[in-house]
Protein backbone atom coordinates (compact mmCIF):
# COMPACT_ATOMS: atom_id res chain seq x y z
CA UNK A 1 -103.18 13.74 46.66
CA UNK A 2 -106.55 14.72 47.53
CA UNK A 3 -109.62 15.72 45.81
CA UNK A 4 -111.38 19.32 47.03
CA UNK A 5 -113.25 19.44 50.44
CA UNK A 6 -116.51 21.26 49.77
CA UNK A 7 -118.54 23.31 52.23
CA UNK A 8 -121.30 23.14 51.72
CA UNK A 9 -120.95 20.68 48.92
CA UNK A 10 -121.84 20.66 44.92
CA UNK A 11 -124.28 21.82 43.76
CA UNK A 12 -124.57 24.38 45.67
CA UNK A 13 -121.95 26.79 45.26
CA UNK A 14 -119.01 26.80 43.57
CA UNK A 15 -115.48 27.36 44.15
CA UNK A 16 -113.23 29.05 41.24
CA UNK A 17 -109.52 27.27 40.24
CA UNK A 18 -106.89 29.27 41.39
CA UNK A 19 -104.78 30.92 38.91
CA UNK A 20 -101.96 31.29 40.90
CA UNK A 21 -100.96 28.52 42.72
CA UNK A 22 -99.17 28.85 46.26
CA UNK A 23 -95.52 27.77 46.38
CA UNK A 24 -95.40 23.94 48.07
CA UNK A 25 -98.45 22.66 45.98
CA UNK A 26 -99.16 20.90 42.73
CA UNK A 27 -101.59 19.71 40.75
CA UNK A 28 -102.52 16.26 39.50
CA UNK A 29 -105.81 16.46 37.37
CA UNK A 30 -108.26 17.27 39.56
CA UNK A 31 -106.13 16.45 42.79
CA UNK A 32 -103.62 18.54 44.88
CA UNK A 33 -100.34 17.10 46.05
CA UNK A 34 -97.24 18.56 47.43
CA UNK A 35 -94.38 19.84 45.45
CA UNK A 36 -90.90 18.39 45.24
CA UNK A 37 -89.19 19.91 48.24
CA UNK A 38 -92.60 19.91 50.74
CA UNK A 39 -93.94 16.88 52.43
CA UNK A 40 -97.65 16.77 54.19
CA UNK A 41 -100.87 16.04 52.96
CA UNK A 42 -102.19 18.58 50.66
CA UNK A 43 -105.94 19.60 51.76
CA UNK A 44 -107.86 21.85 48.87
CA UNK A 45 -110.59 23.33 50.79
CA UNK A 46 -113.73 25.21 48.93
CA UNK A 47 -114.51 28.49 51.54
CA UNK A 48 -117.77 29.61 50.51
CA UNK A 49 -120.42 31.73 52.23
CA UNK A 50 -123.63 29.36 52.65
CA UNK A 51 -125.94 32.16 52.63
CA UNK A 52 -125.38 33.14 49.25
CA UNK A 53 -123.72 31.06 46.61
CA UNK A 54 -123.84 34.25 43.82
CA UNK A 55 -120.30 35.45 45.71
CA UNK A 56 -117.26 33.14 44.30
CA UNK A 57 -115.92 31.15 46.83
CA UNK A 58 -112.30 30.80 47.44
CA UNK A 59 -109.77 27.58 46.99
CA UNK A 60 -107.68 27.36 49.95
CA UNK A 61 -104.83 25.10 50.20
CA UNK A 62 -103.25 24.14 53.32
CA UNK A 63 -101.11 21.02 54.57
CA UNK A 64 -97.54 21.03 52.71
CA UNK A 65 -94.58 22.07 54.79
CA UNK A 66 -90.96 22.69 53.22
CA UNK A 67 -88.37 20.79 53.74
CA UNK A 68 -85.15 21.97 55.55
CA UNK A 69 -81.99 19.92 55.00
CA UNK A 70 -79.93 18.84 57.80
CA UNK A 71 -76.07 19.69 58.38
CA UNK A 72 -74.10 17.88 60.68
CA UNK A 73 -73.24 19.06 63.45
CA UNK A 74 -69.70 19.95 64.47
CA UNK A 75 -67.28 16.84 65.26
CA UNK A 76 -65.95 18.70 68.07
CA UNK A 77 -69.64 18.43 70.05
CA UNK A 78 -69.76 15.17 69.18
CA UNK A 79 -66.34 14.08 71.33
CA UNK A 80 -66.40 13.31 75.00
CA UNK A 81 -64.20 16.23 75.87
CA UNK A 82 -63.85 15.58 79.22
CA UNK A 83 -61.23 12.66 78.46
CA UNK A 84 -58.81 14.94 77.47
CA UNK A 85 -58.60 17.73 79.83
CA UNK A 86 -54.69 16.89 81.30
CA UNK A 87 -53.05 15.91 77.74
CA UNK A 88 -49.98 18.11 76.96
CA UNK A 89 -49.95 20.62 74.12
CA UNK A 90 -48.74 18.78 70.90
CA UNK A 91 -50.24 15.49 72.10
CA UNK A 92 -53.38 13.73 70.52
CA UNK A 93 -55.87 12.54 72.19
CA UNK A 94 -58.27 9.70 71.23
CA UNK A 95 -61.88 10.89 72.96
CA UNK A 96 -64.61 8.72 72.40
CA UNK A 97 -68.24 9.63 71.16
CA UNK A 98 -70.66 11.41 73.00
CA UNK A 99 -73.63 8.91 73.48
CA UNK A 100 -76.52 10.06 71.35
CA UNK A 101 -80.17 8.51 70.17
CA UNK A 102 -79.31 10.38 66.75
CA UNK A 103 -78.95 8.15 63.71
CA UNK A 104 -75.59 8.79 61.86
């Protein structure tokens, strides 16, 4: 988790809390950190405009990516298919693995 970026920094202007906050973040106190589900860094970033502090700025939050899960992949592509081109119908053949850098 990670406190709020400011540009340009307190005093200066300030940045509201959002009321709403975007799906893949939480908060910790003061700190942002991704939700259950999301993995990154969570960056809170204070967008203001440096000429004049009177207009709010705006919390953006950026950094936090969801995570996908994995299926395996078919047992058929992972067979060395090749080895059993001439067996008979009815027959069984014992292929061996496809080599692979994949962890299983």
């Amino acid at each position: 988790s990670m406190p709020a970026m400011w540009s340009p920094g307190p005093p200066y202007c300030k940045c509201p809390d959002l009321t709403d906050v975007p799906e893949g973040y939480a908060r910790e106190g003061s700190d942002w950190r991704c939700a259950t589900n999301y993995t990154g860094t969570a960056v809170a970033r204070c967008v203001v405009n440096e000429k004049n502090c009177l207009i709010p700025g705006k919390l953006v939050l950026s950094g936090c990516l969801l995570v996908f899960p994995c299926a395996p992949p078919d047992l058929s592509l992972l067979l060395e298919r090749s080895q059993c081109l001439s067996v008979p119908d009815g027959l069984d053949c014992n292929a061996s693995c496809v080599k692979t850098d994949c962890v299983s």
